[in-house]
N, C-alpha and C. Protein backbone atom coordinates (compact mmCIF):
# COMPACT_ATOMS: atom_id res chain seq x y z
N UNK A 1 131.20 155.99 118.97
CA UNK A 1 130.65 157.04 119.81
C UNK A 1 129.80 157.99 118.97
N UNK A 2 128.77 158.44 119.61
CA UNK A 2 128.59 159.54 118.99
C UNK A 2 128.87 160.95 118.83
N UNK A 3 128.84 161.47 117.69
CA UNK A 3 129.03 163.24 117.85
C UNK A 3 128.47 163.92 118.83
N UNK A 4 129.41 164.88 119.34
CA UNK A 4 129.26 165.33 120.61
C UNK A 4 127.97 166.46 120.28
N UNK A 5 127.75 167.01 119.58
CA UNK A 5 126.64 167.69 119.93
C UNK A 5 124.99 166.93 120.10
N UNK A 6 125.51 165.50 120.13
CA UNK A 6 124.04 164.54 120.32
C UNK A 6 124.12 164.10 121.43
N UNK A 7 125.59 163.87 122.27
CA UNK A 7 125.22 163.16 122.81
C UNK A 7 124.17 163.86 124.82
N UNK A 8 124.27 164.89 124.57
CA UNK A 8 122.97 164.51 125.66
C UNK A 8 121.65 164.47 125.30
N UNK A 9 121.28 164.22 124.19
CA UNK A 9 120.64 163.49 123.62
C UNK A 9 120.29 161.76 123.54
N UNK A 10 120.99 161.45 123.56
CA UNK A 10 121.30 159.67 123.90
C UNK A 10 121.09 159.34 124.85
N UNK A 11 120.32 158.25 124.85
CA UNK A 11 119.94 157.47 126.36
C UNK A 11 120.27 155.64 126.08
N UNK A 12 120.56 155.80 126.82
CA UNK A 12 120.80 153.87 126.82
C UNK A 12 119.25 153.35 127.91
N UNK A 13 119.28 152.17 126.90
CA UNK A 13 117.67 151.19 127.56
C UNK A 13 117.94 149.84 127.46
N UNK A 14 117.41 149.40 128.64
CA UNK A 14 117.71 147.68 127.94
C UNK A 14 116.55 147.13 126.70
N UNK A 15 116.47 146.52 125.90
CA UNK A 15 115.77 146.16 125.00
C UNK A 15 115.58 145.01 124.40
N UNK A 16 115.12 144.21 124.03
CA UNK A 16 115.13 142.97 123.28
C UNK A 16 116.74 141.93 124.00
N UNK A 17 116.66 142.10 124.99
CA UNK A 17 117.81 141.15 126.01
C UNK A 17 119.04 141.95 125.41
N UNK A 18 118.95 143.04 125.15
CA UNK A 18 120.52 143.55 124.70
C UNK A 18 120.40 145.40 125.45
N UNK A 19 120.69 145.96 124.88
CA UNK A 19 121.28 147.68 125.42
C UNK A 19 120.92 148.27 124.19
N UNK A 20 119.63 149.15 124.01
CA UNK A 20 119.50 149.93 122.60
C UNK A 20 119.75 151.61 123.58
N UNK A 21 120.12 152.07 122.18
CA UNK A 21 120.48 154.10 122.29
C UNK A 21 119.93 154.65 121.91
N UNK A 22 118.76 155.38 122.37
CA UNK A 22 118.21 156.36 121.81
C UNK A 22 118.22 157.40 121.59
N UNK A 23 117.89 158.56 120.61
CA UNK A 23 118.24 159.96 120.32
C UNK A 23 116.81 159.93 120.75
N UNK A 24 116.68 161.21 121.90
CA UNK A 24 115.43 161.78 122.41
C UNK A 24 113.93 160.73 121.97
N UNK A 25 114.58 159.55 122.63
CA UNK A 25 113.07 158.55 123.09
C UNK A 25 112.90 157.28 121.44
N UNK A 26 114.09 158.02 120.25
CA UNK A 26 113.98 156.77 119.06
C UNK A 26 114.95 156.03 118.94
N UNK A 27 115.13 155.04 118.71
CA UNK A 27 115.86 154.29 118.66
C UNK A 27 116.85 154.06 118.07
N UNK A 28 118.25 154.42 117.76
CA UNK A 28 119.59 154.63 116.66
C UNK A 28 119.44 153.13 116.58
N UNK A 29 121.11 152.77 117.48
CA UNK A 29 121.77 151.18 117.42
C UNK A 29 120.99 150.27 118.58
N UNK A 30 121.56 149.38 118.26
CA UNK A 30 121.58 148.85 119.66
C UNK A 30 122.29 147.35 119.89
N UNK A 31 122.78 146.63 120.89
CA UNK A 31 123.57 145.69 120.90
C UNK A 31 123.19 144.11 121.26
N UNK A 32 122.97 143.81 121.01
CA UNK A 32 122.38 142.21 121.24
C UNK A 32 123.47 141.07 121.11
N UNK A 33 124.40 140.37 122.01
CA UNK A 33 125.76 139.45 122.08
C UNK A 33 126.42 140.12 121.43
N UNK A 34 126.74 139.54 120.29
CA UNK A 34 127.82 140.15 119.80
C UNK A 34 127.40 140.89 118.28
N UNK A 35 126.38 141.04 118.22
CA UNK A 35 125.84 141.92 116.94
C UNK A 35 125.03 143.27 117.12
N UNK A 36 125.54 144.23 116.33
CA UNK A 36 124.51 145.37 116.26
C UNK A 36 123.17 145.38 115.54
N UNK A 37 121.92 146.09 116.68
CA UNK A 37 120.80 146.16 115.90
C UNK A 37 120.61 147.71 115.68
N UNK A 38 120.46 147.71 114.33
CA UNK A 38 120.43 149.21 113.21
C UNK A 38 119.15 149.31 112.96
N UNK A 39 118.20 150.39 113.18
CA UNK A 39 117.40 151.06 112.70
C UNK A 39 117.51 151.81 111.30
N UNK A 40 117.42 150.95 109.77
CA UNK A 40 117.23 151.92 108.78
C UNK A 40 116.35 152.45 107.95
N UNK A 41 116.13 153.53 107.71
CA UNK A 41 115.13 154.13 106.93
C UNK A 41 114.53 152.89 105.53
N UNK A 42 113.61 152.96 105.26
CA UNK A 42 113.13 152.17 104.55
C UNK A 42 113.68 152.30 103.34
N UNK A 43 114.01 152.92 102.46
CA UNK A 43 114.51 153.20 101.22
C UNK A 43 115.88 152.51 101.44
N UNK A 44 116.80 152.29 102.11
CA UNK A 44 117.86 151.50 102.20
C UNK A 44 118.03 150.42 102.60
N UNK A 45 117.01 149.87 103.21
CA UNK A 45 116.90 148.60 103.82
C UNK A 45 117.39 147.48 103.10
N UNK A 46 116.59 147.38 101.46
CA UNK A 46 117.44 146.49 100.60
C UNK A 46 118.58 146.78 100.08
N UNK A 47 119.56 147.91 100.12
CA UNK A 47 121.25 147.91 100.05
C UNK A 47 121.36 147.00 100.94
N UNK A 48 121.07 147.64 102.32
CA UNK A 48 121.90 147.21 103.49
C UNK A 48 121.68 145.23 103.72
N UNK A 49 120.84 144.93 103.48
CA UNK A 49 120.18 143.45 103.48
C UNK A 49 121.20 142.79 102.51
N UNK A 50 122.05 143.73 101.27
CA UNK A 50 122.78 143.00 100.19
C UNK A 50 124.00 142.32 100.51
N UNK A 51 124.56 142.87 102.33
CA UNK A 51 125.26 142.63 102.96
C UNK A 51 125.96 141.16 103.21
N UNK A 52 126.61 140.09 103.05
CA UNK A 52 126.60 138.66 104.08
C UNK A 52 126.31 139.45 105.47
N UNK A 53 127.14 140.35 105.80
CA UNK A 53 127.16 140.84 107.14
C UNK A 53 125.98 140.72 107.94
N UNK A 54 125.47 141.17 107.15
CA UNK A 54 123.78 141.85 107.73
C UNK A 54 122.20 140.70 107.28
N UNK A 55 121.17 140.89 108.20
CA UNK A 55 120.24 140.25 108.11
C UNK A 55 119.18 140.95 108.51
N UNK A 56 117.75 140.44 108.31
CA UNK A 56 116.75 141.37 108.99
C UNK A 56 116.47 140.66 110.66
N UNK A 57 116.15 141.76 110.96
CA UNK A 57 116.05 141.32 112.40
C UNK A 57 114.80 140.57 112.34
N UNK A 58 114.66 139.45 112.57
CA UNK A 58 113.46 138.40 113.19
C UNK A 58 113.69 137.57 114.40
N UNK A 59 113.60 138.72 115.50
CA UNK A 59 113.60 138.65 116.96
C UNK A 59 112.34 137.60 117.03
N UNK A 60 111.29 137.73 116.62
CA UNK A 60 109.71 137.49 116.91
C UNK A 60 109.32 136.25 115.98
N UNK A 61 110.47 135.87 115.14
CA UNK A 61 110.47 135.03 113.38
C UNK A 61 110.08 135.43 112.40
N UNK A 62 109.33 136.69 112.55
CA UNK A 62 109.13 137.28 111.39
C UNK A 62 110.08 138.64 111.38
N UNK A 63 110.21 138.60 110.20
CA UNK A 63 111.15 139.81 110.06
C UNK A 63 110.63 141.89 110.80
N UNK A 64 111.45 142.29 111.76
CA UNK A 64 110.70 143.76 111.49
C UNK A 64 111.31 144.40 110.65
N UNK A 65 110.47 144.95 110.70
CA UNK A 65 110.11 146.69 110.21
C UNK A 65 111.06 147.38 110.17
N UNK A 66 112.15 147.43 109.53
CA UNK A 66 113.53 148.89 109.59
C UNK A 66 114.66 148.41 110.59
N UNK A 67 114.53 146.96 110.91
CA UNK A 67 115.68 146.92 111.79
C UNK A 67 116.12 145.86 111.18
N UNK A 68 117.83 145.83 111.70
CA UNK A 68 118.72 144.88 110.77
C UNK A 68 119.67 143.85 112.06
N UNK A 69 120.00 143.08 111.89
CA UNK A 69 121.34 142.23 112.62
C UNK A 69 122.33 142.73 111.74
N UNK A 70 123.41 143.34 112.32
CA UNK A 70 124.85 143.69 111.75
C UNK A 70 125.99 142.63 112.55
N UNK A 71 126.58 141.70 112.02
CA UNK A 71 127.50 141.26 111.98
C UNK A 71 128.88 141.70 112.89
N UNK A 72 129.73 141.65 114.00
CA UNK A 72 131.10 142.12 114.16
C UNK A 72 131.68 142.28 112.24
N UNK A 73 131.79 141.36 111.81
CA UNK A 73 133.23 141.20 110.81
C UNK A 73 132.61 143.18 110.14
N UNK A 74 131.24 143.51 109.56
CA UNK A 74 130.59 145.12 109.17
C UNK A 74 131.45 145.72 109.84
N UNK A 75 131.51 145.54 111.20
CA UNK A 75 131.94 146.90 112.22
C UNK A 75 133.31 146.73 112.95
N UNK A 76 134.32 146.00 111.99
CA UNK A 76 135.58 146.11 112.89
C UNK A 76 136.06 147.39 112.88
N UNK A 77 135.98 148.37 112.38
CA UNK A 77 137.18 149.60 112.10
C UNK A 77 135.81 150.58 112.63
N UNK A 78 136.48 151.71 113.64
CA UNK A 78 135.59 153.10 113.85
C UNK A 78 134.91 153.58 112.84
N UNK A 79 135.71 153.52 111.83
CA UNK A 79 134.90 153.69 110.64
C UNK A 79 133.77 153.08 110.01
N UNK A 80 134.18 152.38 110.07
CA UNK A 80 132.52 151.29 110.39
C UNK A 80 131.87 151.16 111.08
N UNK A 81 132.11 151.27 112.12
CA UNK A 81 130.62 151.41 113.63
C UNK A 81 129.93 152.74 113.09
N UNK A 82 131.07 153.98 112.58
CA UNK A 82 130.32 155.23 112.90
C UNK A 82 129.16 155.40 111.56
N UNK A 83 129.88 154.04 110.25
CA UNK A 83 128.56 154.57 109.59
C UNK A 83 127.40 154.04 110.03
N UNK A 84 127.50 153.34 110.75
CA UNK A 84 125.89 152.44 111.04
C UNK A 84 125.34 153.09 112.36
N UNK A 85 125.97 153.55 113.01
CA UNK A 85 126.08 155.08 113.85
C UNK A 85 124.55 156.46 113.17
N UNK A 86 125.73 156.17 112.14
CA UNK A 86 125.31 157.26 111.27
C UNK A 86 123.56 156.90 110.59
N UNK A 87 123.43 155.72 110.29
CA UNK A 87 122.26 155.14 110.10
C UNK A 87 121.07 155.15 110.83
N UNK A 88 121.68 154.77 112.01
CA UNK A 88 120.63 154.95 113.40
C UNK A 88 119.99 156.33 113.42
N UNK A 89 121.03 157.15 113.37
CA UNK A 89 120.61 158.75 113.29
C UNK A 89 119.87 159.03 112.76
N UNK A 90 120.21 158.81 111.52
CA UNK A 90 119.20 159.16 109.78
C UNK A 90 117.51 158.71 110.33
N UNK A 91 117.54 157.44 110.73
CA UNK A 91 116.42 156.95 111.13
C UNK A 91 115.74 157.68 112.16
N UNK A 92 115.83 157.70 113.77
CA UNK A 92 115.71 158.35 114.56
C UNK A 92 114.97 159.88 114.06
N UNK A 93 116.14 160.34 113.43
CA UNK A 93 115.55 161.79 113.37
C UNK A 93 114.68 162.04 112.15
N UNK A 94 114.48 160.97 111.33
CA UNK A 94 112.98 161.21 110.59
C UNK A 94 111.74 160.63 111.59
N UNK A 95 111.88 160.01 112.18
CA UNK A 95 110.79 159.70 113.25
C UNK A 95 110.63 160.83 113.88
N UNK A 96 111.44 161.63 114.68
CA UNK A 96 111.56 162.45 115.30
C UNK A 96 110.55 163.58 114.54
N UNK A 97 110.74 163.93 113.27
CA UNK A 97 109.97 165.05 112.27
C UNK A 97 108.91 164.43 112.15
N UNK A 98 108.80 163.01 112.02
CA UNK A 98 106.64 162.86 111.56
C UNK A 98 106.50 162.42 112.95
């Protein structure tokens, strides 16, 4: 979930055949079967890629731009959804400033 002072902020959209969340019109998470798609800032992209969990998203076959496939096994524990939660955010709200 998210922190309550965002969430009327958050909107749910359908997207790429799954349900993405947006913070005021950008894009955090979003859900596609059974994997999360993460929006991350560019400077972390290759941590997060160091993952098995994780992959780049190539919806199209080529890889985009700041978005990732996250794995269930990443996000079994709250604690784990909320950091990639937390990721979406980070992202979002630098879009949000430029």
């Amino acid at each position: 979930t998210y922190p309550e002072p965002l969430r009327s902020d958050i909107s749910e959209k359908k997207m790429f055949g799954g349900l993405a969340f947006l913070l005021k019109g950008k894009m955090t998470i979003g859900i596609i079967g059974d994997e999360l798609v993460v929006r991350v800032v560019e400077e972390k992209m290759e941590d997060k890629l160091n993952s098995e969990s994780v992959r780049p998203m190539d919806f199209t076959k080529k890889p985009m731009k700041e978005f990732i496939f996250v794995s269930q096994e990443a996000f079994q524990s709250e604690k784990e959804l909320q950091e990639w939660i937390a990721l979406g955010i980070e992202h979002a709200r630098r879009k949000l400033k430029s």
